[in-house]
N, C-alpha and C. Protein backbone atom coordinates (compact mmCIF):
# COMPACT_ATOMS: atom_id res chain seq x y z
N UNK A 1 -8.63 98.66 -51.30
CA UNK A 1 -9.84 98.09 -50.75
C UNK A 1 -10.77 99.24 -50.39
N UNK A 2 -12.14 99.04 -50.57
CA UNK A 2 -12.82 99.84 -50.29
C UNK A 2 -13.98 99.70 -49.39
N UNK A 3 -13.84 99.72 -48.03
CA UNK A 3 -15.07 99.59 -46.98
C UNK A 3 -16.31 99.19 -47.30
N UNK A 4 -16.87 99.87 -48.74
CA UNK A 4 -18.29 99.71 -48.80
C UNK A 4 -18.17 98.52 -50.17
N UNK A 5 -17.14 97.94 -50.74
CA UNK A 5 -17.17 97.55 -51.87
C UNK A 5 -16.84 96.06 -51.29
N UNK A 6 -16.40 95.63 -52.43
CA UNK A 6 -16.43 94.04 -52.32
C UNK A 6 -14.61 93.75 -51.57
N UNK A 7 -14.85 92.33 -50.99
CA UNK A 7 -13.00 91.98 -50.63
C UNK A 7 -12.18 92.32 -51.85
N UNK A 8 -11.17 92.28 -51.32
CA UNK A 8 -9.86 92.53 -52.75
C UNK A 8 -9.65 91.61 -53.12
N UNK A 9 -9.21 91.65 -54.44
CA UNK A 9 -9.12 90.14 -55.48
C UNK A 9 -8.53 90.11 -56.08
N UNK A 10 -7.21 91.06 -55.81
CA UNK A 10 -5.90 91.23 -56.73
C UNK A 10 -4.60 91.74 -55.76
N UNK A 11 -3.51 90.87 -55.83
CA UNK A 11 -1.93 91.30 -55.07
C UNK A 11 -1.20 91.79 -55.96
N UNK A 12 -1.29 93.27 -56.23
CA UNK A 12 -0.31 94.05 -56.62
C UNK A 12 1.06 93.64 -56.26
N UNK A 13 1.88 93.76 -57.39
CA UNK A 13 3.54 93.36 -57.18
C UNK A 13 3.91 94.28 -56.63
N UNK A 14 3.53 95.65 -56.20
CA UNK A 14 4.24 96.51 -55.49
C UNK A 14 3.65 97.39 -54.81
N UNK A 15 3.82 98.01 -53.69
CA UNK A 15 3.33 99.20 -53.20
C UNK A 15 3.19 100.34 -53.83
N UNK A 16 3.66 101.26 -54.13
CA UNK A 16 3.55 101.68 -55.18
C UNK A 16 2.53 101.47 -56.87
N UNK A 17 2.39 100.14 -57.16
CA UNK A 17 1.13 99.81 -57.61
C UNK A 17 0.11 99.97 -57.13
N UNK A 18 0.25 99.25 -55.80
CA UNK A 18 -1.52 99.49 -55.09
C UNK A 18 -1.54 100.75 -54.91
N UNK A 19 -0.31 102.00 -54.74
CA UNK A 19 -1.26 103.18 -54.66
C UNK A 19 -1.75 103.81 -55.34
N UNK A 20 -1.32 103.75 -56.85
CA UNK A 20 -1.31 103.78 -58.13
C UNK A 20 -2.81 103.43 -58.43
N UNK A 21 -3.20 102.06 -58.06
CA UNK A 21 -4.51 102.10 -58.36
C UNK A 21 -5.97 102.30 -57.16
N UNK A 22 -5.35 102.31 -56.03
CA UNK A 22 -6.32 103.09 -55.03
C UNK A 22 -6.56 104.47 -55.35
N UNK A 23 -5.32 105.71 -56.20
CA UNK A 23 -5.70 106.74 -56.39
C UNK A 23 -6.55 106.84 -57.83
N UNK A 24 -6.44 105.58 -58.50
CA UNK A 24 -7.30 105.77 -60.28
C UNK A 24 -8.91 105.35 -59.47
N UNK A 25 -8.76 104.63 -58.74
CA UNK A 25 -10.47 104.32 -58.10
C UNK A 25 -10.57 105.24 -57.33
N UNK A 26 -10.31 106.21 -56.78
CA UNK A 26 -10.26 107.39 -55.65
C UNK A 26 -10.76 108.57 -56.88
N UNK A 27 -10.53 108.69 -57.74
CA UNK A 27 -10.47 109.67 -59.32
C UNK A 27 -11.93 109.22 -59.42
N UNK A 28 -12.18 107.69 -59.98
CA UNK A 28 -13.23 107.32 -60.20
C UNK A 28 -14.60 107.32 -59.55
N UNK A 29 -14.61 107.38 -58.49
CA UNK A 29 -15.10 107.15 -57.23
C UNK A 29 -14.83 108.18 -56.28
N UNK A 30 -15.22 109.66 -56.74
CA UNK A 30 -15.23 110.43 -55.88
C UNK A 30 -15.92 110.14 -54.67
N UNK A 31 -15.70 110.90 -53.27
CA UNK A 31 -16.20 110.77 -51.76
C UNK A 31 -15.92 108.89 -51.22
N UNK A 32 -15.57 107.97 -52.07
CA UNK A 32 -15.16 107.06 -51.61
C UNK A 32 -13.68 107.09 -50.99
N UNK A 33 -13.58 105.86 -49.82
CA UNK A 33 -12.08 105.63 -49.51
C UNK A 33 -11.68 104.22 -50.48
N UNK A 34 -10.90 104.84 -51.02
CA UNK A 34 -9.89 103.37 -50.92
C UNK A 34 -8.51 103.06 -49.90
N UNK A 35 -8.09 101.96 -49.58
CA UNK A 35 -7.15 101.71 -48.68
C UNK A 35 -6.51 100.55 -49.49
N UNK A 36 -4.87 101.02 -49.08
CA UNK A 36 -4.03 100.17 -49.34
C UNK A 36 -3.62 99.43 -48.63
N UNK A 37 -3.72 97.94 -48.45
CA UNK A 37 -3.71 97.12 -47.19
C UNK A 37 -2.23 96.40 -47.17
N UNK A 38 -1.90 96.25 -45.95
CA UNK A 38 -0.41 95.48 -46.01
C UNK A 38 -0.44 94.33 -45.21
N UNK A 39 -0.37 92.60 -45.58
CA UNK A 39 -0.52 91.57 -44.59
C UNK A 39 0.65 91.78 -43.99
N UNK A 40 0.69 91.49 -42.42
CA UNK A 40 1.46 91.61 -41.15
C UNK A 40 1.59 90.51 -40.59
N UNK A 41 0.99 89.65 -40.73
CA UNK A 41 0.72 88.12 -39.92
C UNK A 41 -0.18 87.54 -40.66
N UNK A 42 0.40 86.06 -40.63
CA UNK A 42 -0.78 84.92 -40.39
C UNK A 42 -1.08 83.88 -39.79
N UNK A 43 -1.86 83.25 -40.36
CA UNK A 43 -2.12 81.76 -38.87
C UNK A 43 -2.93 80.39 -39.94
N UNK A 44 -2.17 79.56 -39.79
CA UNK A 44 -2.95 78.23 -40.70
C UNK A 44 -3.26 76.94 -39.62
N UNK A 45 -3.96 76.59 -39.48
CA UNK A 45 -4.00 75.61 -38.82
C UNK A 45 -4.22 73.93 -40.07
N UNK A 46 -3.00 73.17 -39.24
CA UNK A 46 -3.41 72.23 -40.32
C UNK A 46 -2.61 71.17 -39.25
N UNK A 47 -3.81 70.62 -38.84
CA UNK A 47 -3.92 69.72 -37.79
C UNK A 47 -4.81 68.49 -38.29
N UNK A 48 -5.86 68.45 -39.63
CA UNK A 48 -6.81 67.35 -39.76
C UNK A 48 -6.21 66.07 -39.51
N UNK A 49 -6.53 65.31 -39.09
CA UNK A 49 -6.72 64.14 -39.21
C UNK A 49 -7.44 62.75 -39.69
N UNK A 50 -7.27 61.93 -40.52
CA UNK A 50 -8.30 61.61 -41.45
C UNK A 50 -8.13 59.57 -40.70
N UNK A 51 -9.14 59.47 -40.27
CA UNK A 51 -9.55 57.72 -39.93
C UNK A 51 -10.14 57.45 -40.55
N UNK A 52 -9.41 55.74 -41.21
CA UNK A 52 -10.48 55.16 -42.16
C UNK A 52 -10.65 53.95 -41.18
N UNK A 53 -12.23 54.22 -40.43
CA UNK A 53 -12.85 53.65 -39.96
C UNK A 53 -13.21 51.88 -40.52
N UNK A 54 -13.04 51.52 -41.52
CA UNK A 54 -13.58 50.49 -42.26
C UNK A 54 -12.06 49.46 -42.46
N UNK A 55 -12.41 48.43 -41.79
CA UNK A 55 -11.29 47.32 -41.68
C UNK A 55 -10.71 47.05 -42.87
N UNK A 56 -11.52 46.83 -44.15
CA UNK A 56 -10.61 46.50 -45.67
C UNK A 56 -10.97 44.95 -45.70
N UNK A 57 -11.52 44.09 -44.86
CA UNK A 57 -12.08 42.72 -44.96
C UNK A 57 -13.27 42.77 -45.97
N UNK A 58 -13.74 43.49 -46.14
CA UNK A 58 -15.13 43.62 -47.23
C UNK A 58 -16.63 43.28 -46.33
N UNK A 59 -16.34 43.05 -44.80
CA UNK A 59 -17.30 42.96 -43.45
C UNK A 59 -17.78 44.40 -43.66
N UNK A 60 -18.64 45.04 -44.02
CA UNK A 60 -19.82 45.73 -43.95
C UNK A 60 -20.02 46.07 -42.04
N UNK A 61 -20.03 45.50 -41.49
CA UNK A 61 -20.35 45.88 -39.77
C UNK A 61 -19.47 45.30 -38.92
């Protein structure tokens, strides 16, 4: 990932991959950083709840 560039949009199968290609864009992209990021946590919330307000009589109000 690179601070000034766009989000990441690819999960390398390995560590070693991602450093693999943070150092070919680091080559490419001299004075830039790239960073190899590692997820640590997450959080989903999945609480919706869905009401069907409308009786099913075909009563409109």
């Amino acid at each position: 990932w690179n601070p000034n560039g766009r989000s990441p949009t690819f999960r390398h199968p390995s560590e070693q991959n991602a450093v693999t290609e943070a150092e070919r864009l680091a080559r490419l992209n001299p004075g830039e950083t790239f960073i190899v990021l590692e997820s640590v946590s997450a959080r989903r919330v999945d609480s919706m709840i869905r009401i069907d307000m409308r009786a099913g009589d075909g009563i409109p109000f």
